[in-house]
N, C-alpha and C. Protein backbone atom coordinates (compact mmCIF):
# COMPACT_ATOMS: atom_id res chain seq x y z
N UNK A 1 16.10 -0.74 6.62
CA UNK A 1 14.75 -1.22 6.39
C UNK A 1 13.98 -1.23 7.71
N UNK A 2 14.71 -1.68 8.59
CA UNK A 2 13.99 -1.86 10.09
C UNK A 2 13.51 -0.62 10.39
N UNK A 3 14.85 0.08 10.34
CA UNK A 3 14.45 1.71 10.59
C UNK A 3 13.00 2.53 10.24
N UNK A 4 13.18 2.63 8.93
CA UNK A 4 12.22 2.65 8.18
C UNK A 4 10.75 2.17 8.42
N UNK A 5 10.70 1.15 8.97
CA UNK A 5 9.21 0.61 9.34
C UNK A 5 9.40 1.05 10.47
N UNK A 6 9.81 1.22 11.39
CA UNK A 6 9.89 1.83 12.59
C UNK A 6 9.63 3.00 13.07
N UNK A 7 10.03 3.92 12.09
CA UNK A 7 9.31 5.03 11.40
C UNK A 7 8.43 5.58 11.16
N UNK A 8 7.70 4.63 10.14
CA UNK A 8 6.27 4.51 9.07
C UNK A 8 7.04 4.75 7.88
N UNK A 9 7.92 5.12 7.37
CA UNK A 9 8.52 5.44 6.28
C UNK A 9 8.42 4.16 5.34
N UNK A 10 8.25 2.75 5.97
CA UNK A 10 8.28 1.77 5.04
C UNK A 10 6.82 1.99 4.53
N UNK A 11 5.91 1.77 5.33
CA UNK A 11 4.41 2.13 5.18
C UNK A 11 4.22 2.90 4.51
N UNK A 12 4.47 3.99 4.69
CA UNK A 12 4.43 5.04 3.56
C UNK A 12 4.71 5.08 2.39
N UNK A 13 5.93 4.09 1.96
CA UNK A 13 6.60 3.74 1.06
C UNK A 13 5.78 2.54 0.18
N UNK A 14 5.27 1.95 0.87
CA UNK A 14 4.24 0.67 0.45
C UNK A 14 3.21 0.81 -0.30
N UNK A 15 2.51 1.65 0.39
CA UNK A 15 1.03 2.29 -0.06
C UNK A 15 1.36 3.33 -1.26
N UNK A 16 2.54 3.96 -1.69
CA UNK A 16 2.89 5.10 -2.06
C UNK A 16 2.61 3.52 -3.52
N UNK A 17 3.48 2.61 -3.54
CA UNK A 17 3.57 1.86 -4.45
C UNK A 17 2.00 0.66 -4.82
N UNK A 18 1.57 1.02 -4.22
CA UNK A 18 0.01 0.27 -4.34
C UNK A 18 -0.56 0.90 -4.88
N UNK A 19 -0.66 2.07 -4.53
CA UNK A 19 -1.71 3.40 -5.11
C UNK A 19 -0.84 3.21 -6.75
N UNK A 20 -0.07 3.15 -6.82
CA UNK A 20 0.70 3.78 -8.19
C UNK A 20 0.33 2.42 -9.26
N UNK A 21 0.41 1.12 -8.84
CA UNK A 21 0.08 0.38 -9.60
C UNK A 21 -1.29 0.52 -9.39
N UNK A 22 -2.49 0.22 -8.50
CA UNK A 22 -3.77 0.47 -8.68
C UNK A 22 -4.29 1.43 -9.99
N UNK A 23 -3.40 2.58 -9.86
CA UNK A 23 -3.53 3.96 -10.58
C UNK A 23 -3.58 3.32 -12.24
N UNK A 24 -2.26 2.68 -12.66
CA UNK A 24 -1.34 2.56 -13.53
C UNK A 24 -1.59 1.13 -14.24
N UNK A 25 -1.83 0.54 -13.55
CA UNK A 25 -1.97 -0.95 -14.26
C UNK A 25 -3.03 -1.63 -13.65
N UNK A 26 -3.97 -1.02 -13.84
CA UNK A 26 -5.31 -2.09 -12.98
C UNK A 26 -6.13 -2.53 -14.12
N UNK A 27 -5.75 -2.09 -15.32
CA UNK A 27 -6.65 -3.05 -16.42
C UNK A 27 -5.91 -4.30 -16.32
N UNK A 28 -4.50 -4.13 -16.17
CA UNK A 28 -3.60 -5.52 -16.65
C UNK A 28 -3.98 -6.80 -15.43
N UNK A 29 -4.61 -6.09 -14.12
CA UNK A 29 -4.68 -7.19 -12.71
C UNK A 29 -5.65 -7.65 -13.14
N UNK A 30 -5.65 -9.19 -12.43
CA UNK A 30 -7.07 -10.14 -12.44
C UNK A 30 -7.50 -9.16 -11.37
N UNK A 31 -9.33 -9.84 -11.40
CA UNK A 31 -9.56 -9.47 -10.36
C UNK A 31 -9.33 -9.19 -8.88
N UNK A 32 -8.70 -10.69 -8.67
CA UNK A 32 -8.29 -11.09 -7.75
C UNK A 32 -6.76 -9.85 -7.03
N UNK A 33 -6.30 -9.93 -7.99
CA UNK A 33 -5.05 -9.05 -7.57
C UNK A 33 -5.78 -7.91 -7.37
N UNK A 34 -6.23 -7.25 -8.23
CA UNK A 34 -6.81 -5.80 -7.83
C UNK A 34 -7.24 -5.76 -6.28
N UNK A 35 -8.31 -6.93 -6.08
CA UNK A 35 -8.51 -6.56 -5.13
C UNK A 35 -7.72 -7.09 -3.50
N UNK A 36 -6.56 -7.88 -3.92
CA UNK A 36 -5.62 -7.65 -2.77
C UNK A 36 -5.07 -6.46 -2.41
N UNK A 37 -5.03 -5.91 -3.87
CA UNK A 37 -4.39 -4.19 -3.72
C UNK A 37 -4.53 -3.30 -2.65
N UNK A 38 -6.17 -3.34 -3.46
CA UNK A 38 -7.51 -2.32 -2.25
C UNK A 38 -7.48 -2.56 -0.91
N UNK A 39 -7.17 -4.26 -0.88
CA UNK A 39 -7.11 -4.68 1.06
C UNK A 39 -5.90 -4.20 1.27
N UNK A 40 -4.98 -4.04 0.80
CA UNK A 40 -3.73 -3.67 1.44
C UNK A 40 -3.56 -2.27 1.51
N UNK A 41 -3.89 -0.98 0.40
CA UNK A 41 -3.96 -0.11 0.47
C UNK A 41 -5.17 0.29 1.86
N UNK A 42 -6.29 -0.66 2.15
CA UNK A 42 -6.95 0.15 3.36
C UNK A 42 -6.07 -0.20 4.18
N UNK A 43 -5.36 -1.24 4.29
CA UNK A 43 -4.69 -1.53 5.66
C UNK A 43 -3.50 -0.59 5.87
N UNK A 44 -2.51 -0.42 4.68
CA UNK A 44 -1.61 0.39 5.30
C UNK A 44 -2.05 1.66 5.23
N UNK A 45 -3.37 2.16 4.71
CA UNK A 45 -3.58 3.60 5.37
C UNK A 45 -3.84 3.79 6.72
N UNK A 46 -4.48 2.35 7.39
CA UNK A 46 -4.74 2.71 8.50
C UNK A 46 -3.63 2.33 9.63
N UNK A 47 -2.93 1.66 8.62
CA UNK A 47 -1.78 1.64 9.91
C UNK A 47 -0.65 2.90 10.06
N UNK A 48 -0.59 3.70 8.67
CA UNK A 48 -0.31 4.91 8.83
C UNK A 48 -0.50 6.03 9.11
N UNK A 49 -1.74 6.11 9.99
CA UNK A 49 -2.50 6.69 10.49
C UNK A 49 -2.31 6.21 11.66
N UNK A 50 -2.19 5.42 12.73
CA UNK A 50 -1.77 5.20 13.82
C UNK A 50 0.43 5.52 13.99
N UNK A 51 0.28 5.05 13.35
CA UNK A 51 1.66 4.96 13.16
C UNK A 51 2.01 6.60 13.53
N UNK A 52 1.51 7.32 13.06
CA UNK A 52 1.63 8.68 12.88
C UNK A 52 1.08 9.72 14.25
């Protein structure tokens, strides 16, 4: 796991799973969740983008 974030591979792995529920189940989120989603999906894009 350490590895992995050390990497970006966790990051990558994160966002890979944000996007997929955003995608997939965003009628089922409150608002509220949805939009923790969106903050987290900008954040780990941009940290995977440095990361990289």
């Amino acid at each position: 796991m350490l590895d992995g974030y050390l990497q970006g591979g966790l990051l990558v792995q994160v966002k890979r799973e944000v996007d997929a529920e955003l995608r997939e189940d965003i009628s089922a989120l409150k608002p509220e969740e949805a939009a923790v989603l969106v903050f987290l999906r900008q954040r780990l894009g941009e940290a995977a983008k440095q990361a990289a």
